[in-house]
Every structure is written in structure tokens, then in C-alpha cells.
N, C-alpha and C. Protein backbone atom coordinates (compact mmCIF):
# COMPACT_ATOMS: atom_id res chain seq x y z
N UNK A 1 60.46 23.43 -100.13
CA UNK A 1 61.32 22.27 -100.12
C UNK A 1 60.88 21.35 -98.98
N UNK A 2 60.99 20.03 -99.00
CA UNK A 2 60.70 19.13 -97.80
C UNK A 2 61.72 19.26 -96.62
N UNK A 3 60.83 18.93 -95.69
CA UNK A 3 61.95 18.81 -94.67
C UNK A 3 62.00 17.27 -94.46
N UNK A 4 63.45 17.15 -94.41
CA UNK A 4 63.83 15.55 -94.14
C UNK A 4 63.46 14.78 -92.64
N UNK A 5 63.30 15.81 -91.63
CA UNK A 5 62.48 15.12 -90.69
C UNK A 5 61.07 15.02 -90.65
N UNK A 6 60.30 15.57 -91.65
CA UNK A 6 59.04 15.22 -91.82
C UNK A 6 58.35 13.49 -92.34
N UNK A 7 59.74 13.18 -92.68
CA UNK A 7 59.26 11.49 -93.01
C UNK A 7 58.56 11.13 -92.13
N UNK A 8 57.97 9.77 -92.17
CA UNK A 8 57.11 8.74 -91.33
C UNK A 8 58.80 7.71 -91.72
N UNK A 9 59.01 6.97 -90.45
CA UNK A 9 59.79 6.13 -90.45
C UNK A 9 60.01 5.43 -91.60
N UNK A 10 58.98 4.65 -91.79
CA UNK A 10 58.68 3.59 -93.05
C UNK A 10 58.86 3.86 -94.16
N UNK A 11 58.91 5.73 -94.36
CA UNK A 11 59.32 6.49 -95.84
C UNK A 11 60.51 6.12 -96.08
N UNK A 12 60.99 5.32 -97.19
CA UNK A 12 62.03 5.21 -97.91
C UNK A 12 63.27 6.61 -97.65
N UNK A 13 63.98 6.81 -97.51
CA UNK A 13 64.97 8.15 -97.59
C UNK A 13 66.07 7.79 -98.69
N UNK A 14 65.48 8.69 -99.31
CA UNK A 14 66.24 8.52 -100.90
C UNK A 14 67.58 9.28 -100.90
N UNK A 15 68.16 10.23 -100.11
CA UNK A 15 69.09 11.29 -99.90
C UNK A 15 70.71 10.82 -99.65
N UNK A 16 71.55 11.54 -100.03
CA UNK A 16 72.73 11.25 -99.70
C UNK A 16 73.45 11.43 -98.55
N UNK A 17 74.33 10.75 -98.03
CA UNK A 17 75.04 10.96 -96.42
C UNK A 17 75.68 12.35 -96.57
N UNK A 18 75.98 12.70 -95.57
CA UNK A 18 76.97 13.98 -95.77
C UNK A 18 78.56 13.84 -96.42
N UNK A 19 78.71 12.26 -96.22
CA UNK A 19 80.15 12.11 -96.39
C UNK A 19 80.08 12.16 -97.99
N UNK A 20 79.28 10.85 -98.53
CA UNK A 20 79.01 11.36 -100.00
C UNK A 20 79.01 12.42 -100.80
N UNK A 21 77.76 13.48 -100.09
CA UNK A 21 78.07 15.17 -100.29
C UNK A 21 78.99 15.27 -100.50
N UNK A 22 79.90 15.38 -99.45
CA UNK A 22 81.28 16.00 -99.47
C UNK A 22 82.43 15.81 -99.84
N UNK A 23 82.62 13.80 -100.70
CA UNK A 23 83.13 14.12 -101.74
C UNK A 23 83.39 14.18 -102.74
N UNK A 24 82.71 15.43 -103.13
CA UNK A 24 81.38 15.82 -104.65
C UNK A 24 83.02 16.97 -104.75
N UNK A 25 83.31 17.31 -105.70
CA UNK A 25 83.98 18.37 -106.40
C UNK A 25 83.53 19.64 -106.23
N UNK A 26 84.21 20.44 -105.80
CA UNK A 26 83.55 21.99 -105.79
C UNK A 26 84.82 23.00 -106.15
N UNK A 27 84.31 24.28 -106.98
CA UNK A 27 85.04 25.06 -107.72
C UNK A 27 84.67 26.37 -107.17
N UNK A 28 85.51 27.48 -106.78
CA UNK A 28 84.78 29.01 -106.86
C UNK A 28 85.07 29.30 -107.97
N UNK A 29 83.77 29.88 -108.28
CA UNK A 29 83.31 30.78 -110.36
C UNK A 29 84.11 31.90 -109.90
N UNK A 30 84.69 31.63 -111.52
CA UNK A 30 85.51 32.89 -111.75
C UNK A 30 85.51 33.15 -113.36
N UNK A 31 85.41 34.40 -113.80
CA UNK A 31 84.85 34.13 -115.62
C UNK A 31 85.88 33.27 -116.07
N UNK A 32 84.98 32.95 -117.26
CA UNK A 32 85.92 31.82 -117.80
C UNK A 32 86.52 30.55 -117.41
N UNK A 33 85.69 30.08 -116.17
CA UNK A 33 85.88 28.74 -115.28
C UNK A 33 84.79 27.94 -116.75
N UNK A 34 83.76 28.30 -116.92
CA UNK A 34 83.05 27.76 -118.02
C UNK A 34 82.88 27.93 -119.26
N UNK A 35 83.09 26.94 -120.12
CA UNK A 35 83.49 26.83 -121.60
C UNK A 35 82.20 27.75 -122.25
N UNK A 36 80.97 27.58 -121.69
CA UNK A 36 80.22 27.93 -122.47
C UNK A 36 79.65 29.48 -121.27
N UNK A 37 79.87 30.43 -121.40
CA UNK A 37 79.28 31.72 -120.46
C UNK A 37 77.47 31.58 -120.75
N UNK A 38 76.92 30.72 -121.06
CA UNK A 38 75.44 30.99 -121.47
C UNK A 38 75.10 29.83 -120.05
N UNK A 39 75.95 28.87 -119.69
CA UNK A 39 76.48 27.91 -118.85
C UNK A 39 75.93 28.45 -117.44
N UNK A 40 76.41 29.69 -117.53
CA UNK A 40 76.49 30.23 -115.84
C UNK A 40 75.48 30.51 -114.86
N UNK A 41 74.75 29.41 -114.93
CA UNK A 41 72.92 29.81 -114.44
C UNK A 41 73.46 28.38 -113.22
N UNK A 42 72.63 28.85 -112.37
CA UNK A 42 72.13 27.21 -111.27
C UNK A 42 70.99 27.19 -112.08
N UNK A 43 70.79 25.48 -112.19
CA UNK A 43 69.54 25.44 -112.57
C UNK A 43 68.53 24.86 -111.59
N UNK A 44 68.88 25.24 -110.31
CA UNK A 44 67.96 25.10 -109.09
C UNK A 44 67.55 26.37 -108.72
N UNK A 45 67.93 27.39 -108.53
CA UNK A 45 67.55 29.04 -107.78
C UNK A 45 67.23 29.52 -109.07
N UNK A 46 68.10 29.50 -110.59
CA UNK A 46 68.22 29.90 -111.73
C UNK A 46 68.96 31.43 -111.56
N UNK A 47 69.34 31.34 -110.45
CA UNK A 47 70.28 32.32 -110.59
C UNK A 47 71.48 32.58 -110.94
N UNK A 48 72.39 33.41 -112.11
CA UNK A 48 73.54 33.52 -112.51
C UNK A 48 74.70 33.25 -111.15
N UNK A 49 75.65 32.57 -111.71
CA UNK A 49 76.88 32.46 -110.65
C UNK A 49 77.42 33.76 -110.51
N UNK A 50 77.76 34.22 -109.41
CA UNK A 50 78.59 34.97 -109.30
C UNK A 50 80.14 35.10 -108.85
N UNK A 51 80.99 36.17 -108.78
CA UNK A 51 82.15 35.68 -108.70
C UNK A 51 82.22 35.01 -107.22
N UNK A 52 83.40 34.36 -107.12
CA UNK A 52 83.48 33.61 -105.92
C UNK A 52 82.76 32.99 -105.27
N UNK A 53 81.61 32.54 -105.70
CA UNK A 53 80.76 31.33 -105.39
C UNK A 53 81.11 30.19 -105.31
N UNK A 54 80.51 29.35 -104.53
CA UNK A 54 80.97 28.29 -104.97
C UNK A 54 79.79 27.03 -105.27
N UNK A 55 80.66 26.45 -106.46
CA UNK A 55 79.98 25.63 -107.31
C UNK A 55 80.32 23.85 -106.99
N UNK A 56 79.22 23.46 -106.72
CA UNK A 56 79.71 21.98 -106.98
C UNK A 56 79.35 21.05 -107.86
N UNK A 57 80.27 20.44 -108.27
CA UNK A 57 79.81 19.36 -109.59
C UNK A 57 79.26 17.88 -109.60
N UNK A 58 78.63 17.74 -109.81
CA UNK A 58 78.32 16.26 -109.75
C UNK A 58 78.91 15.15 -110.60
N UNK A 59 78.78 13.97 -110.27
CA UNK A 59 79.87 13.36 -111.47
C UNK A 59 78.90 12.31 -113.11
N UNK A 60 78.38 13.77 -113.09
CA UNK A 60 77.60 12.96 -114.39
C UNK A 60 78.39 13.19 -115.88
N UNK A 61 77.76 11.95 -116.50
CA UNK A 61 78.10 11.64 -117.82
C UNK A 61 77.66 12.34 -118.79
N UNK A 62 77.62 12.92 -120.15
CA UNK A 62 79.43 12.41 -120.34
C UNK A 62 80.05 14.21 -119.69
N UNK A 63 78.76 14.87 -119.15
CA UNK A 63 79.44 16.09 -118.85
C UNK A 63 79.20 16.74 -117.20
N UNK A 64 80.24 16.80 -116.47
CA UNK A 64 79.74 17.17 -115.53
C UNK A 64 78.66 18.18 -115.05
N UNK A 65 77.69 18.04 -114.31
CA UNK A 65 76.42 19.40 -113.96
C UNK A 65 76.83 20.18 -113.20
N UNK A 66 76.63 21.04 -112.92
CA UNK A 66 77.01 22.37 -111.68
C UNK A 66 76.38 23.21 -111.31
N UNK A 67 76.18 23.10 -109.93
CA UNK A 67 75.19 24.07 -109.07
C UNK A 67 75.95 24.34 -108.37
N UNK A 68 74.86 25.87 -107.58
CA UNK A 68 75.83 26.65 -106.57
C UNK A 68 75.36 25.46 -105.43
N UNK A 69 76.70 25.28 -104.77
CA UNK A 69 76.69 24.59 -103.58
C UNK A 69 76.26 24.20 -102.63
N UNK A 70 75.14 25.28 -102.06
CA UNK A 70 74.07 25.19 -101.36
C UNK A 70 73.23 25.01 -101.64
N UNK A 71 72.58 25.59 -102.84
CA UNK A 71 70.97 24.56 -103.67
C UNK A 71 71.48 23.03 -103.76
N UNK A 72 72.52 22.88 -104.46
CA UNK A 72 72.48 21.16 -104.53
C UNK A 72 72.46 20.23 -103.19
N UNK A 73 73.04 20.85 -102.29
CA UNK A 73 73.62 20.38 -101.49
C UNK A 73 72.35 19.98 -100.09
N UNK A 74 71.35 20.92 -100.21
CA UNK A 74 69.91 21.25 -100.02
C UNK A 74 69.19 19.92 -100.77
N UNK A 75 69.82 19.60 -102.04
CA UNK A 75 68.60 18.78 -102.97
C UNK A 75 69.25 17.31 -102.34
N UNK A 76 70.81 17.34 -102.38
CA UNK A 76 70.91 15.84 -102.26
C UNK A 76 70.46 15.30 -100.91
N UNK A 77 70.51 15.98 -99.70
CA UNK A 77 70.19 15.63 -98.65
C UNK A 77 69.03 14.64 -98.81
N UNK A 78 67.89 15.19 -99.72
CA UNK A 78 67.06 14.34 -100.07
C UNK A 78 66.66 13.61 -101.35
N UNK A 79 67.84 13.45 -102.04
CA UNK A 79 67.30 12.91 -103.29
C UNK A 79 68.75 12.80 -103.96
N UNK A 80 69.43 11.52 -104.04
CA UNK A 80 70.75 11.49 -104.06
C UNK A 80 70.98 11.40 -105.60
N UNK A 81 70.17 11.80 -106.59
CA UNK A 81 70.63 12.12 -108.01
C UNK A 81 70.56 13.88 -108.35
N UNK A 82 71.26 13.75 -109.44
CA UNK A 82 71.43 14.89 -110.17
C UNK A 82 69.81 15.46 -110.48
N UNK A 83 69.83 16.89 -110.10
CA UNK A 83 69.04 17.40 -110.42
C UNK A 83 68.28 17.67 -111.98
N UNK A 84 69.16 17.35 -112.42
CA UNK A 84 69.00 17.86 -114.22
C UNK A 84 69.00 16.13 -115.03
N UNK A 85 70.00 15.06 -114.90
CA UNK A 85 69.93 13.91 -115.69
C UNK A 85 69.22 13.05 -115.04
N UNK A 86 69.09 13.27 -113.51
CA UNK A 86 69.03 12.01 -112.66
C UNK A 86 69.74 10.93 -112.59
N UNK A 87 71.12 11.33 -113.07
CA UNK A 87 71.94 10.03 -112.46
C UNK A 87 72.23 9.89 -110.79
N UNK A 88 72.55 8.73 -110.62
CA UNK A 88 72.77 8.38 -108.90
C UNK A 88 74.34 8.97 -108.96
N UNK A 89 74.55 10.18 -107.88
CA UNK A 89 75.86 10.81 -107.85
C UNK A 89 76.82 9.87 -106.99
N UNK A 90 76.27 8.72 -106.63
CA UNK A 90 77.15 7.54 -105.61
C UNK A 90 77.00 6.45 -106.60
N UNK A 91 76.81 6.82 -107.65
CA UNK A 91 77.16 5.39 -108.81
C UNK A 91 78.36 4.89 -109.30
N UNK A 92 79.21 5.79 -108.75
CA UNK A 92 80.76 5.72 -108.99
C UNK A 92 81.00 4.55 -107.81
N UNK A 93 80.88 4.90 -106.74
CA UNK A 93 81.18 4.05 -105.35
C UNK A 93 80.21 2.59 -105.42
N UNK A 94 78.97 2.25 -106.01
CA UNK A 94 78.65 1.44 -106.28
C UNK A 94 79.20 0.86 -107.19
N UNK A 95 79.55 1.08 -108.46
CA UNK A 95 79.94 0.25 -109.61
C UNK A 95 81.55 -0.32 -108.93
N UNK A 96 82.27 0.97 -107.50
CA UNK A 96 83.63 0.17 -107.39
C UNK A 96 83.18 -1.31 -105.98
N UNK A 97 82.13 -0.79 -105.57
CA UNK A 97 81.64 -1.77 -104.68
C UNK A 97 81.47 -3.38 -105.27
N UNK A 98 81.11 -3.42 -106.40
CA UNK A 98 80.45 -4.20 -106.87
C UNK A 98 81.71 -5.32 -107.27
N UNK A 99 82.41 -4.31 -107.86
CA UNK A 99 84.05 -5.01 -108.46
C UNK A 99 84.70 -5.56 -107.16
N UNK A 100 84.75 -4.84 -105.99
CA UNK A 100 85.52 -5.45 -105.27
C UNK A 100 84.65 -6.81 -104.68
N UNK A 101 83.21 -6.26 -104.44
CA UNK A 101 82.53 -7.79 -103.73
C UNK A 101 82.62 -8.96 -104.90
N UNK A 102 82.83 -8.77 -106.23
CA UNK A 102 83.32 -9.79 -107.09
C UNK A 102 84.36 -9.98 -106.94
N UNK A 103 85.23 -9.38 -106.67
CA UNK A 103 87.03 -10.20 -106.25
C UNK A 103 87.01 -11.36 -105.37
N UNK A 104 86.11 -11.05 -104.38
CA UNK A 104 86.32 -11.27 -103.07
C UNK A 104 85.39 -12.86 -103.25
N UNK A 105 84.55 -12.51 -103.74
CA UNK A 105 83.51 -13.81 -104.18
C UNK A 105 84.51 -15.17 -105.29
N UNK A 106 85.43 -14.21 -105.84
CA UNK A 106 86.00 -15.20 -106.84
C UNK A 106 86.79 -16.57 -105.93
């Protein structure tokens, strides 16, 4: 994995703040937290959830993704989309950014 202080200044940093991280949704697995049990994989380590883990979700369309907490949490530091769709997980806070700097402009 990269380390985020290995940039050169001038490198773009694509990663999410911590505050963002944190407020991402998170669940401890417990059977039957997921509709589908074939579901229960990270698809970063690919390791099965286990009980009392904890999982965090990202807020993608139209279905939320879910990793154990610490792989994602590892990925967004540097790379502030979803591991699996690549949506931007701060696209929510942009699209409300956008509405309010249009109020404000009106």
C-alpha cells in the first residue's frame, strides 16, 4: 500500500480528511445484518466478516458497499472513492455545497 507521506508536494492528494472518514456509517456484522450471506466478503483483504467486526459503508448508489473498517479506511486516506464503483464518497457534501452556493448567488 502507499504511504501518504511519500508524496512529492506537487502530487495531487486524492484522499479523504479524517472528518469525512468519519462520517461514513459503520455497523458491527452480525448474521443476518446482510440480505445476501454470499455478501459477507471485504472486497479489499477478501476476507469473510466476522462476528463483531466492524463494517463501514460507503454511500454509494443505488446500493450501499461495505468493508471491514480498517481496509477502507486505509484506502480512503488515499483515494477518496469507493473501492469497488468509484464513486466520490464526499459527493453527497458536494452536490449539498453546490445548492447552497446557488442560494446564496441567487
Amino acid at each position: 500500500m502507499l504511504n501518504p507521506s511519500s508524496f512529492r508536494a506537487d502530487d495531487e492528494i486524492r484522499g479523504a480528511s479524517k472528518k469525512v472518514i468519519d462520517k461514513l456509517e459503520t455497523k458491527k456484522f452480525t448474521k443476518g445484518l446482510l440480505e445476501d450471506e454470499n455478501d459477507a466478503k471485504c472486497a479489499i483483504c477478501l476476507n469473510n466478516y466476522e462476528e463483531g467486526e466492524e463494517l463501514r459503508y460507503l454511500p454509494c448508489k443505488p446500493k450501499n458497499h461495505h468493508y471491514h473498517r480498517d481496509c477502507v479506511d486505509d484506502w480512503l486516506v488515499l483515494n477518496k472513492t469507493c473501492p469497488f464503483c468509484k464513486r466520490a464518497i464526499d459527493q453527497k457534501e458536494v452536490e449539498e455545497e453546490d445548492v447552497e452556493t446557488n442560494k446564496t448567488d441567487v
